[in-house]
Every structure is written in C-alpha cells, then in structure tokens.
PDB file of N, CA and C in Angstrom:
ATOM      1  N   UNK A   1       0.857  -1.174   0.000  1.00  0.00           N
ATOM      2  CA  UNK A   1       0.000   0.000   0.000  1.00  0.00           C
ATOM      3  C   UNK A   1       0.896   1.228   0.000  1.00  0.00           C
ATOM      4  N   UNK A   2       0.684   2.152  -0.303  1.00  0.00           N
ATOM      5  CA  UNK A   2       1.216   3.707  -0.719  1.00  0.00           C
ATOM      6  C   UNK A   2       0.710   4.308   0.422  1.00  0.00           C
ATOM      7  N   UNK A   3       1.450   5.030   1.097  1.00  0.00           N
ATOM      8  CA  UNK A   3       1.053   5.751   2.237  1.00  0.00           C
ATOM      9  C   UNK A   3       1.356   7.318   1.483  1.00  0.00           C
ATOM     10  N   UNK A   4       0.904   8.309   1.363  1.00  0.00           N
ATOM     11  CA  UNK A   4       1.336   9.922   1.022  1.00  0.00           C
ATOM     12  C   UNK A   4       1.276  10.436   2.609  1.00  0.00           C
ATOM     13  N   UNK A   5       2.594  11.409   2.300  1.00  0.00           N
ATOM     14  CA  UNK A   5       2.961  11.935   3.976  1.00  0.00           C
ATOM     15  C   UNK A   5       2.936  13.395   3.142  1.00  0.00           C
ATOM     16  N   UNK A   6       1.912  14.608   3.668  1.00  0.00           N
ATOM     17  CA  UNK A   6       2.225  15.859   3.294  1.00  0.00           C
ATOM     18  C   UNK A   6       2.697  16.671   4.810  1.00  0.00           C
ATOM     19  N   UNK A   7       3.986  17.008   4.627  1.00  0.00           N
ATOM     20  CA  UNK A   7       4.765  18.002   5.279  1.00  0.00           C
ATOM     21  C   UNK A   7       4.645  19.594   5.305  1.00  0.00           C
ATOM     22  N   UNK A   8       4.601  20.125   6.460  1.00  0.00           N
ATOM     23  CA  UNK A   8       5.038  21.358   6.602  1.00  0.00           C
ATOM     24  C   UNK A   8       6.150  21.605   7.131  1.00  0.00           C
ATOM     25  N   UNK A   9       6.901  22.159   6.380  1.00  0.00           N
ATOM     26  CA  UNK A   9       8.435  22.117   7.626  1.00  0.00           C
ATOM     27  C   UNK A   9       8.278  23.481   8.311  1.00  0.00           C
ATOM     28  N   UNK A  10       8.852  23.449   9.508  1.00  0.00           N
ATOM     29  CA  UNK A  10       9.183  24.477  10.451  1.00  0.00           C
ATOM     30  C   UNK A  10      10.104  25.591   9.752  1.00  0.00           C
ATOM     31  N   UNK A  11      11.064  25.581  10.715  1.00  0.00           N
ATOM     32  CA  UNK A  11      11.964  27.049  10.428  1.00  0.00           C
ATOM     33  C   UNK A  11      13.492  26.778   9.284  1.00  0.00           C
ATOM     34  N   UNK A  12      13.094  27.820   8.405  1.00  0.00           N
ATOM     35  CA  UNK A  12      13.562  27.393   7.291  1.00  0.00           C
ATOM     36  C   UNK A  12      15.351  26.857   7.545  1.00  0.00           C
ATOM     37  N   UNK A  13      16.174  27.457   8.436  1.00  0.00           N
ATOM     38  CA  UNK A  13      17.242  27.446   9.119  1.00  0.00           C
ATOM     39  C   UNK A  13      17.451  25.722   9.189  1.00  0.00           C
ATOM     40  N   UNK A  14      16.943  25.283  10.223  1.00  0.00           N
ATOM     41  CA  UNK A  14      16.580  24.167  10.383  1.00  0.00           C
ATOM     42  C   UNK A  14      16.974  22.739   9.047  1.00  0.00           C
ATOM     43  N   UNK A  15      15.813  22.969   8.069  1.00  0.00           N
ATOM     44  CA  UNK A  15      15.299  22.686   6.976  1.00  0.00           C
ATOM     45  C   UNK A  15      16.642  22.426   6.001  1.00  0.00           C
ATOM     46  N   UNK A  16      17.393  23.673   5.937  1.00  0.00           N
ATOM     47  CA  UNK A  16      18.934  23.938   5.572  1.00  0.00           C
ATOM     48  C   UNK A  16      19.922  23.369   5.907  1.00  0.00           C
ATOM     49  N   UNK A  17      20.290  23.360   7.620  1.00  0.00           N
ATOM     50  CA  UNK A  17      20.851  22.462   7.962  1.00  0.00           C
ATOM     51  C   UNK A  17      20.803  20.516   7.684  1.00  0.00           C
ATOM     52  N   UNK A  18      19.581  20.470   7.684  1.00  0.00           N
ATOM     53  CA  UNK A  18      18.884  18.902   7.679  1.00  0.00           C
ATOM     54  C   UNK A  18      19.269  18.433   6.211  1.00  0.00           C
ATOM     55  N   UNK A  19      18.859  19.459   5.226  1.00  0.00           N
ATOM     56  CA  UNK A  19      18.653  18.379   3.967  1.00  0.00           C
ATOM     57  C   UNK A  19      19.528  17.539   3.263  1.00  0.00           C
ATOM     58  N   UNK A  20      21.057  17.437   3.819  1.00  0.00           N
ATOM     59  CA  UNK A  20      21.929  16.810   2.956  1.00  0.00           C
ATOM     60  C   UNK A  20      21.029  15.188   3.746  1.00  0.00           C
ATOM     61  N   UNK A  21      21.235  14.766   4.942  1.00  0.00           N
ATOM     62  CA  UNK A  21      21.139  14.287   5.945  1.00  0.00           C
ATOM     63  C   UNK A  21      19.810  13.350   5.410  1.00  0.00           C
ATOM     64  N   UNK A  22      18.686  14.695   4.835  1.00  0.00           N
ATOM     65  CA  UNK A  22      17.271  14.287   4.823  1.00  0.00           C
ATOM     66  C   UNK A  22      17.306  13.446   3.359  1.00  0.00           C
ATOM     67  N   UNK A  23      17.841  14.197   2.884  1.00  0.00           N
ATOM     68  CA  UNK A  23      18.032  13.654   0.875  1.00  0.00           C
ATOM     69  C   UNK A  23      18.500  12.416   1.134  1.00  0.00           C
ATOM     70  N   UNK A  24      19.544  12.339   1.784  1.00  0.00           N
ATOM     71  CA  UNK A  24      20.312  10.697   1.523  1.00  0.00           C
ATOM     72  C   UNK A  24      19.417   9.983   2.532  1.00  0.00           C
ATOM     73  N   UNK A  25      18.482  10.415   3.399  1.00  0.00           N
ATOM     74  CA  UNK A  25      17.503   8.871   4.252  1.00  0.00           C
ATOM     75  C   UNK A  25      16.533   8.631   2.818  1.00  0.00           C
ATOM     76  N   UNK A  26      16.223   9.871   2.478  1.00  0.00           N
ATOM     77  CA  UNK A  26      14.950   9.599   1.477  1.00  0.00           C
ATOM     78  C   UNK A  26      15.635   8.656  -0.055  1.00  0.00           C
ATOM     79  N   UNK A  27      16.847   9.013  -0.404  1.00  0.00           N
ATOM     80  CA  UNK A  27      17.203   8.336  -1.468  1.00  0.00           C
ATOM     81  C   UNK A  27      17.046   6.548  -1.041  1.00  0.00           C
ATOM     82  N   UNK A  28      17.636   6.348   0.414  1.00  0.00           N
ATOM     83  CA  UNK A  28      18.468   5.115   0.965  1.00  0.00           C
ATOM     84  C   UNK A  28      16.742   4.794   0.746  1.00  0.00           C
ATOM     85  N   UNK A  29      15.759   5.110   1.066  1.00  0.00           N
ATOM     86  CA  UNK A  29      14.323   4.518   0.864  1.00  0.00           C
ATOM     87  C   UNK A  29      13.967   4.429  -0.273  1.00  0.00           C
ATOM     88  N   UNK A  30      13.879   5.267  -1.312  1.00  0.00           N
ATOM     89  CA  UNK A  30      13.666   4.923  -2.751  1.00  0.00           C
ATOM     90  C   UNK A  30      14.483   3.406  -3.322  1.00  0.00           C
ATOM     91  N   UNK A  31      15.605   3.851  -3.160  1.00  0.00           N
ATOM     92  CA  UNK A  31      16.542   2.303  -3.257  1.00  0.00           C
ATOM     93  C   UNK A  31      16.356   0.887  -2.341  1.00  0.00           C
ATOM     94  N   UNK A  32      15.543   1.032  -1.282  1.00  0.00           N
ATOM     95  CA  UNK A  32      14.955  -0.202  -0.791  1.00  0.00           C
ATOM     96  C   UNK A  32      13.611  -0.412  -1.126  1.00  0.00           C
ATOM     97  N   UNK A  33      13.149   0.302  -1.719  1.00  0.00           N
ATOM     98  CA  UNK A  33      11.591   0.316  -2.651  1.00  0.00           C
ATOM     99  C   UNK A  33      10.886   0.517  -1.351  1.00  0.00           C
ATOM    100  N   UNK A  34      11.001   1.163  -0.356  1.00  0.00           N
ATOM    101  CA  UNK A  34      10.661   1.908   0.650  1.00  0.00           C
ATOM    102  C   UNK A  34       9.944   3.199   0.369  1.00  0.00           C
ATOM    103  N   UNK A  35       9.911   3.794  -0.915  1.00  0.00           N
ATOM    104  CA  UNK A  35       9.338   4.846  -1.392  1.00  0.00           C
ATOM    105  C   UNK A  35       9.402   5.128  -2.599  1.00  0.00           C
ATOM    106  N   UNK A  36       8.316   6.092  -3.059  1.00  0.00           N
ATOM    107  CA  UNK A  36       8.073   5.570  -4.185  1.00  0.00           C
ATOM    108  C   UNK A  36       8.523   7.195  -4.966  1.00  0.00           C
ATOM    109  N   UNK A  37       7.942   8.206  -4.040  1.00  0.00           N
ATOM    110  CA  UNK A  37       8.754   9.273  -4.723  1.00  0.00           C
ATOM    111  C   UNK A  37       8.758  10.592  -3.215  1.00  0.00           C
ATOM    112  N   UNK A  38       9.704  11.457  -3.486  1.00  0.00           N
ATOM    113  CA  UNK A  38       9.523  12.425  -2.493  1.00  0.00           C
ATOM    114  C   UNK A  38      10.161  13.439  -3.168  1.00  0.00           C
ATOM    115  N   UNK A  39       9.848  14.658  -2.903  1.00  0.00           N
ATOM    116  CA  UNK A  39       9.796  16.267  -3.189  1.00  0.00           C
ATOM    117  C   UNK A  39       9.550  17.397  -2.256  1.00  0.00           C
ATOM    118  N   UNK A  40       9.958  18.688  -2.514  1.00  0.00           N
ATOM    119  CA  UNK A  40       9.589  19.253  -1.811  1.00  0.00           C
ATOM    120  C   UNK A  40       8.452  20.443  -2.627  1.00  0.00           C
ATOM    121  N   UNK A  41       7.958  20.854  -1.913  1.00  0.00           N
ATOM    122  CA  UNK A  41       7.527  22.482  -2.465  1.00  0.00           C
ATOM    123  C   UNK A  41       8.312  23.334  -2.405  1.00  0.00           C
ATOM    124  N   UNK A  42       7.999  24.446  -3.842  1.00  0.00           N
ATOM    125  CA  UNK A  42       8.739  25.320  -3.353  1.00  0.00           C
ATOM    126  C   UNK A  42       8.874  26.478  -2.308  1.00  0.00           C
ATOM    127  N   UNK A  43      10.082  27.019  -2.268  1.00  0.00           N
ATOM    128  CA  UNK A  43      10.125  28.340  -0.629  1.00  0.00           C
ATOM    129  C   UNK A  43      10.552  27.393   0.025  1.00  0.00           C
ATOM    130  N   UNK A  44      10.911  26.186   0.323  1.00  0.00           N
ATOM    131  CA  UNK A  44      10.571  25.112   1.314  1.00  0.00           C
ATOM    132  C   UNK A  44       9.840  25.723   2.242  1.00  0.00           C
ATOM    133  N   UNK A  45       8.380  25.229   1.854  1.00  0.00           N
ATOM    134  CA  UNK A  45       7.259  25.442   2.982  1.00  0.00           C
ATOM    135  C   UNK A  45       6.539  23.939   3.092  1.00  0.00           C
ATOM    136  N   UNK A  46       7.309  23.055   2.764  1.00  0.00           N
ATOM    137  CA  UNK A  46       6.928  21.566   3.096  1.00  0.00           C
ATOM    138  C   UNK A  46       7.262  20.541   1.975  1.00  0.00           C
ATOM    139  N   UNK A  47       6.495  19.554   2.197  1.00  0.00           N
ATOM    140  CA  UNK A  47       6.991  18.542   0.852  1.00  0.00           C
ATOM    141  C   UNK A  47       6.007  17.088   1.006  1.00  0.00           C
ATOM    142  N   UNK A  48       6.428  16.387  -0.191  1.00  0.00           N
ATOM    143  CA  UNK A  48       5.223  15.219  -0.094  1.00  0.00           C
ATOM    144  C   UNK A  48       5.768  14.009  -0.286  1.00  0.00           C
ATOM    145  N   UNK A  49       5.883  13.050   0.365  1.00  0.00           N
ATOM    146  CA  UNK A  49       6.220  11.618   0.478  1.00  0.00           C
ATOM    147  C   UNK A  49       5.341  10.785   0.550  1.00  0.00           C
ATOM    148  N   UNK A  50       5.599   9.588  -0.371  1.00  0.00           N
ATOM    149  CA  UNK A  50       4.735   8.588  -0.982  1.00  0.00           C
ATOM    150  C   UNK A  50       5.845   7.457  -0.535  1.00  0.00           C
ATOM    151  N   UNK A  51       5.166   6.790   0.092  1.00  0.00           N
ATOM    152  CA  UNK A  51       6.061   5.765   0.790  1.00  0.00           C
ATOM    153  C   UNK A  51       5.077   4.565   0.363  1.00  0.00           C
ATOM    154  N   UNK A  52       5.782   3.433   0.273  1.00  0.00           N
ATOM    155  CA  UNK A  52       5.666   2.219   0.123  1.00  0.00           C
ATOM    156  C   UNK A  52       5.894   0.829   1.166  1.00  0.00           C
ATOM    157  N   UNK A  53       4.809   0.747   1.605  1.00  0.00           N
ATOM    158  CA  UNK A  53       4.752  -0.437   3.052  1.00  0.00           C
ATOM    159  C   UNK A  53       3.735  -1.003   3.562  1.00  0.00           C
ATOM    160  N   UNK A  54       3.700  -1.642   4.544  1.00  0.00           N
ATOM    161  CA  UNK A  54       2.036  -2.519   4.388  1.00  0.00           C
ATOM    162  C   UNK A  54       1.370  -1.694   5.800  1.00  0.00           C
ATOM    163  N   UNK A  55       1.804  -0.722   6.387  1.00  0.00           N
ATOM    164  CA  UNK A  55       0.502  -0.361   7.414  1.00  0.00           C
ATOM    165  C   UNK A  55       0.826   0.785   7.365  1.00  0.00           C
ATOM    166  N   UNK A  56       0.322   1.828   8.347  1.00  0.00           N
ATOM    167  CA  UNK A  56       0.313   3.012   8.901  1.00  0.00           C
ATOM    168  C   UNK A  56       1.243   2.889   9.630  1.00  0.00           C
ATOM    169  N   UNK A  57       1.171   2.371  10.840  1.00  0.00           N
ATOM    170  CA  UNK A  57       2.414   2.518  11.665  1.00  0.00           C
ATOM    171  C   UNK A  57       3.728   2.004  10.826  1.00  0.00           C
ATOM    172  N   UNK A  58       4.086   1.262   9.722  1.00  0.00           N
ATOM    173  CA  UNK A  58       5.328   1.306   9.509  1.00  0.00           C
ATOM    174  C   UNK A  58       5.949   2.655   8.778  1.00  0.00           C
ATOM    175  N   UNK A  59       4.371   3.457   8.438  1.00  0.00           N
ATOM    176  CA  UNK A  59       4.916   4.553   7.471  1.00  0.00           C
ATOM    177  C   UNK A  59       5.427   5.664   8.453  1.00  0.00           C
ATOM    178  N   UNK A  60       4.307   5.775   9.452  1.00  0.00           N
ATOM    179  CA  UNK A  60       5.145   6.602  10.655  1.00  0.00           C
ATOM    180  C   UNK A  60       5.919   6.204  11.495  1.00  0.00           C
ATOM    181  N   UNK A  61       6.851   4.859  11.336  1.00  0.00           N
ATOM    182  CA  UNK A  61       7.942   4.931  11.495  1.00  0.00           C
ATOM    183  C   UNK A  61       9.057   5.026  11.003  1.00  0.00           C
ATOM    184  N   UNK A  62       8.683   5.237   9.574  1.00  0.00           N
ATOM    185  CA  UNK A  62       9.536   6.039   8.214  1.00  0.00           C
ATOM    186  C   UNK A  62       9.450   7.586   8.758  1.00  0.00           C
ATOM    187  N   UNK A  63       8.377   8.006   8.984  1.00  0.00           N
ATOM    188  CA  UNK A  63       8.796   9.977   9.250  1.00  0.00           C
ATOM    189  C   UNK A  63       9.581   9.930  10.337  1.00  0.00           C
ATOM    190  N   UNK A  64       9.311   8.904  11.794  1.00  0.00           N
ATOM    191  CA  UNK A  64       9.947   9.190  12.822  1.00  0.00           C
ATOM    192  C   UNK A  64      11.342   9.070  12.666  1.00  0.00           C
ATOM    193  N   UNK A  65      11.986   8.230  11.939  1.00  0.00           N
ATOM    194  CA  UNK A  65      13.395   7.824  11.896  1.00  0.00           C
ATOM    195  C   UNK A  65      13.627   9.200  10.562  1.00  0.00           C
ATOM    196  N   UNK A  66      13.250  10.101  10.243  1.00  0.00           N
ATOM    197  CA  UNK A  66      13.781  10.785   9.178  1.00  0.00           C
ATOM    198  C   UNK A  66      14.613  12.405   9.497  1.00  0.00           C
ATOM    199  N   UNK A  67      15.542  12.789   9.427  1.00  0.00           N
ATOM    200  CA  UNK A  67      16.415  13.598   9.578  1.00  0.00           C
ATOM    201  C   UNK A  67      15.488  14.774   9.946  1.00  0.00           C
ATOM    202  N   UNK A  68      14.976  15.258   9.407  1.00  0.00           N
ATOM    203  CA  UNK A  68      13.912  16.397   9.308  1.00  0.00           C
ATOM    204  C   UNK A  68      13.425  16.273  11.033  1.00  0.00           C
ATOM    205  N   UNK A  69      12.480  15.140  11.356  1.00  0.00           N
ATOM    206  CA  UNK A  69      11.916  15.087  12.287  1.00  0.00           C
ATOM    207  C   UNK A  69      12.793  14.818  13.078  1.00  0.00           C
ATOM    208  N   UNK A  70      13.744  14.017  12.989  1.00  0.00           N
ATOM    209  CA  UNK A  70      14.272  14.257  14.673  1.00  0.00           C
ATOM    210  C   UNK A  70      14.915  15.325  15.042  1.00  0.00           C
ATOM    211  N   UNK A  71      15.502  15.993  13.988  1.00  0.00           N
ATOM    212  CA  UNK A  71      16.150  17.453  14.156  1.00  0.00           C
ATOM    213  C   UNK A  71      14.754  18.557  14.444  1.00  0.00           C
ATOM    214  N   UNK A  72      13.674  18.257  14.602  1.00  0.00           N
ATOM    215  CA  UNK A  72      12.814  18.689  14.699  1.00  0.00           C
ATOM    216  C   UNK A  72      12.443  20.204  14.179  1.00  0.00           C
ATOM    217  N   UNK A  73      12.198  19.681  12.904  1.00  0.00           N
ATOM    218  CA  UNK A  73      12.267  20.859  11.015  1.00  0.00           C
ATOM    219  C   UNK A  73      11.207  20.617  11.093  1.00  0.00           C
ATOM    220  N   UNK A  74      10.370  19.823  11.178  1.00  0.00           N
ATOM    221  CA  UNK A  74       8.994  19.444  10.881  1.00  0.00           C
ATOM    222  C   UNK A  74       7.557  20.095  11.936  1.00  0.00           C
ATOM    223  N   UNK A  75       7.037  20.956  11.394  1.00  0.00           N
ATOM    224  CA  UNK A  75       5.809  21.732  11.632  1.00  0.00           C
ATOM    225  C   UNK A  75       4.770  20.754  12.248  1.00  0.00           C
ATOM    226  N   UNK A  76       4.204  19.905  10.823  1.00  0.00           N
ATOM    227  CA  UNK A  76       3.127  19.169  10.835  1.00  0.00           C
ATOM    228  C   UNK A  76       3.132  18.556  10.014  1.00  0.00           C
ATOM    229  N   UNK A  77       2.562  16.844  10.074  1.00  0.00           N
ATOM    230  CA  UNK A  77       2.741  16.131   9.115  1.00  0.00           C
ATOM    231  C   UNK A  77       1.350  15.348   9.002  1.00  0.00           C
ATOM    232  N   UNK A  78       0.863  14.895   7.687  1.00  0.00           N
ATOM    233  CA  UNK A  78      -0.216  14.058   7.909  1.00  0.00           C
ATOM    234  C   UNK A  78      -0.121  12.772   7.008  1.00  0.00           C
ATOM    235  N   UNK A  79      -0.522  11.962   7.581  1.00  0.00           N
ATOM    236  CA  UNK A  79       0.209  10.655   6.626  1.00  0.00           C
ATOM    237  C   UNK A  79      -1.294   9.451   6.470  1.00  0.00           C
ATOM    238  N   UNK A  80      -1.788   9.269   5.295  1.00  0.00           N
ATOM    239  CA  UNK A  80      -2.741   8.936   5.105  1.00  0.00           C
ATOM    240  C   UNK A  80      -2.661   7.695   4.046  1.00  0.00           C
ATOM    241  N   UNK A  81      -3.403   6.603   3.785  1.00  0.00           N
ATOM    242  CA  UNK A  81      -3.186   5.577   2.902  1.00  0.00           C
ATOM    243  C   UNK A  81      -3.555   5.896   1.712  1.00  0.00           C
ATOM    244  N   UNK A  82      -3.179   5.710   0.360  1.00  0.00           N
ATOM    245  CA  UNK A  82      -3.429   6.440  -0.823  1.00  0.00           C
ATOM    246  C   UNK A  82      -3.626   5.447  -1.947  1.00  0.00           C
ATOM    247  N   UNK A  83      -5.110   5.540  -2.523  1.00  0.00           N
ATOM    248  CA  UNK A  83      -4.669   4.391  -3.175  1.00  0.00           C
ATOM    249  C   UNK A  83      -4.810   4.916  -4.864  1.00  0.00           C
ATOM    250  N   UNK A  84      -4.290   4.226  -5.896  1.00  0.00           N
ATOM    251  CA  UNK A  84      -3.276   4.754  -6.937  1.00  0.00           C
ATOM    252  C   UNK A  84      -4.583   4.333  -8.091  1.00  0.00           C
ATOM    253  N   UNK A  85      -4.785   5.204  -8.557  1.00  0.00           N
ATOM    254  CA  UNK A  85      -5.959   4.560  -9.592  1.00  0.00           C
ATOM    255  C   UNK A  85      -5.389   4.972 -11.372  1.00  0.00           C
ATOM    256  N   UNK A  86      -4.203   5.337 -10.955  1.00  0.00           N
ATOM    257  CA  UNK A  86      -3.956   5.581 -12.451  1.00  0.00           C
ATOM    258  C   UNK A  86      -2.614   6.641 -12.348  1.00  0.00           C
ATOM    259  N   UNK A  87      -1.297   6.221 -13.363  1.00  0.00           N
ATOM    260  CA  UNK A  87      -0.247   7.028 -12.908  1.00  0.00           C
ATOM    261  C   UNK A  87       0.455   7.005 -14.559  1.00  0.00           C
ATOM    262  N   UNK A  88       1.196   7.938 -14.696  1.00  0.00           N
ATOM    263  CA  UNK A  88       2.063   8.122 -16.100  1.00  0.00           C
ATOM    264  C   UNK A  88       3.309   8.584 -15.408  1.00  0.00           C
ATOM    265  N   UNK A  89       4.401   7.234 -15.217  1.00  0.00           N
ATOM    266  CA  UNK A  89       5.816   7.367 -14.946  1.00  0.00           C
ATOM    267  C   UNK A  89       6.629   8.496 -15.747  1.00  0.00           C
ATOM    268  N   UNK A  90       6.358   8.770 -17.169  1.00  0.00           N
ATOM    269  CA  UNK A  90       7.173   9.323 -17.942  1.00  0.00           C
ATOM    270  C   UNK A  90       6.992  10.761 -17.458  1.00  0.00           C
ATOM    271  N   UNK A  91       5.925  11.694 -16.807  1.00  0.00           N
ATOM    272  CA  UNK A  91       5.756  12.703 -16.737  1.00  0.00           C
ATOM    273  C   UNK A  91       6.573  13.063 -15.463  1.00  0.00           C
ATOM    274  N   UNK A  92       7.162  12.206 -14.716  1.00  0.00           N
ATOM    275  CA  UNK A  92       7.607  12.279 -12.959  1.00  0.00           C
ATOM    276  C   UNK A  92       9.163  12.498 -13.176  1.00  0.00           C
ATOM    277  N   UNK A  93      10.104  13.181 -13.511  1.00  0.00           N
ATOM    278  CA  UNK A  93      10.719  13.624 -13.820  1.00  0.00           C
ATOM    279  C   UNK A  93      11.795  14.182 -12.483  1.00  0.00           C
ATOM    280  N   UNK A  94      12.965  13.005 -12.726  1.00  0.00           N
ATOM    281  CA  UNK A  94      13.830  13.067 -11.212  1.00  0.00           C
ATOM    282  C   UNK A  94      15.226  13.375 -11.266  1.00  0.00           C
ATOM    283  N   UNK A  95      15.399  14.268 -10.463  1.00  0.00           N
ATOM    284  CA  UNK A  95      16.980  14.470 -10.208  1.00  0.00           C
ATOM    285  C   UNK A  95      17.516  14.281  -8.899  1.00  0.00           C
ATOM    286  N   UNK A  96      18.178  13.109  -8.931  1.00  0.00           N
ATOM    287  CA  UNK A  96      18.786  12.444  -7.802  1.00  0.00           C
ATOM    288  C   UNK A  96      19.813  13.582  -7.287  1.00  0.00           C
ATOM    289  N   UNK A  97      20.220  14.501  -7.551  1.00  0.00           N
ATOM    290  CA  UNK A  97      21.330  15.054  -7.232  1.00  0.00           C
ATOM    291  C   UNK A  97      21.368  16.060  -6.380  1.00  0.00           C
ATOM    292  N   UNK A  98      21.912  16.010  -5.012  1.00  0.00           N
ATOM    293  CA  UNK A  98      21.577  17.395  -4.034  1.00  0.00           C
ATOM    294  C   UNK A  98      21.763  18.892  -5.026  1.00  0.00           C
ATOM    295  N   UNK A  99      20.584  19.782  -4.395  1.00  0.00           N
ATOM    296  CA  UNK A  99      20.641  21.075  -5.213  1.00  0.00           C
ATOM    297  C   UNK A  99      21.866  21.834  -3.756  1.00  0.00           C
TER     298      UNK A  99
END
C-alpha cells in the first residue's frame, strides 16, 4: 500500500541544515523500494512523500526515523493511505542530485 505523507516544515534554518542528511535517508528509501517518490515544495514550505509499506504505523515509522523530524524541522505532518488509480511514470521527472 502507498502511504502519502504531506509536510510542513518548520523554520527554514533548520530545513537547511537537515537536507543533505534528509536527501540521503529519502534516497536510501527509494533504493529499498521503501518509497516511491519524495519532493519538496517550493520556498521550502513543506513537501510530499509517498512511501511504500504494508501499514500506517510502519509509514510513521519512516517519518519518525527521518532527519527532518528528529532534528525537529517538521511543523506538521499528515500521513494517510493512498490508493493509486492511475499514474504516467514518464511525466515524474527526477533528479537524484543534491541542489
């Protein structure tokens, strides 16, 4: 099941410090098929994670173990089960590479 986690991050400072930290937990999950895609918005005023796992509690124990949150960057998060009724891979367009 697809869990979507939409983020607000806290103080942008924070956010700055975290993301080398945050990028490489979120990559190390894409590469265990632990997730399926993650982004942020822009301004960093939050971001959206689509995680891949069989309950709720394993997905929020994907945010709890994630750089962001324990450095405590994270505002508010809501993490809900999502289910996929139709998707076009070619339009999702990824750059693995820290900005």
């Amino acid at each position: 099941m697809i869990y979507a986690n939409y983020i607000e991050y806290g103080a942008r400072q924070k956010i700055l410090e975290l993301r080398p930290s945050h990028r490489e937990y979120m990559l190390g999950l894409i590469d265990q098929g632990k997730a399926v895609a993650a982004g942020s918005f822009p301004d960093d005023l939050g971001g959206l994670y689509l995680y891949q796992t069989d309950s709720q509690e394993s997905a929020e124990k994907i945010m709890l173990e994630d750089p962001y949150f324990i450095g405590n960057a994270i505002k508010i998060y809501h993490i809900t089960a999502w289910e996929v009724h139709g998707a076009n891979p070619a339009l999702l367009a990824v750059a693995r590479q820290a900005k």
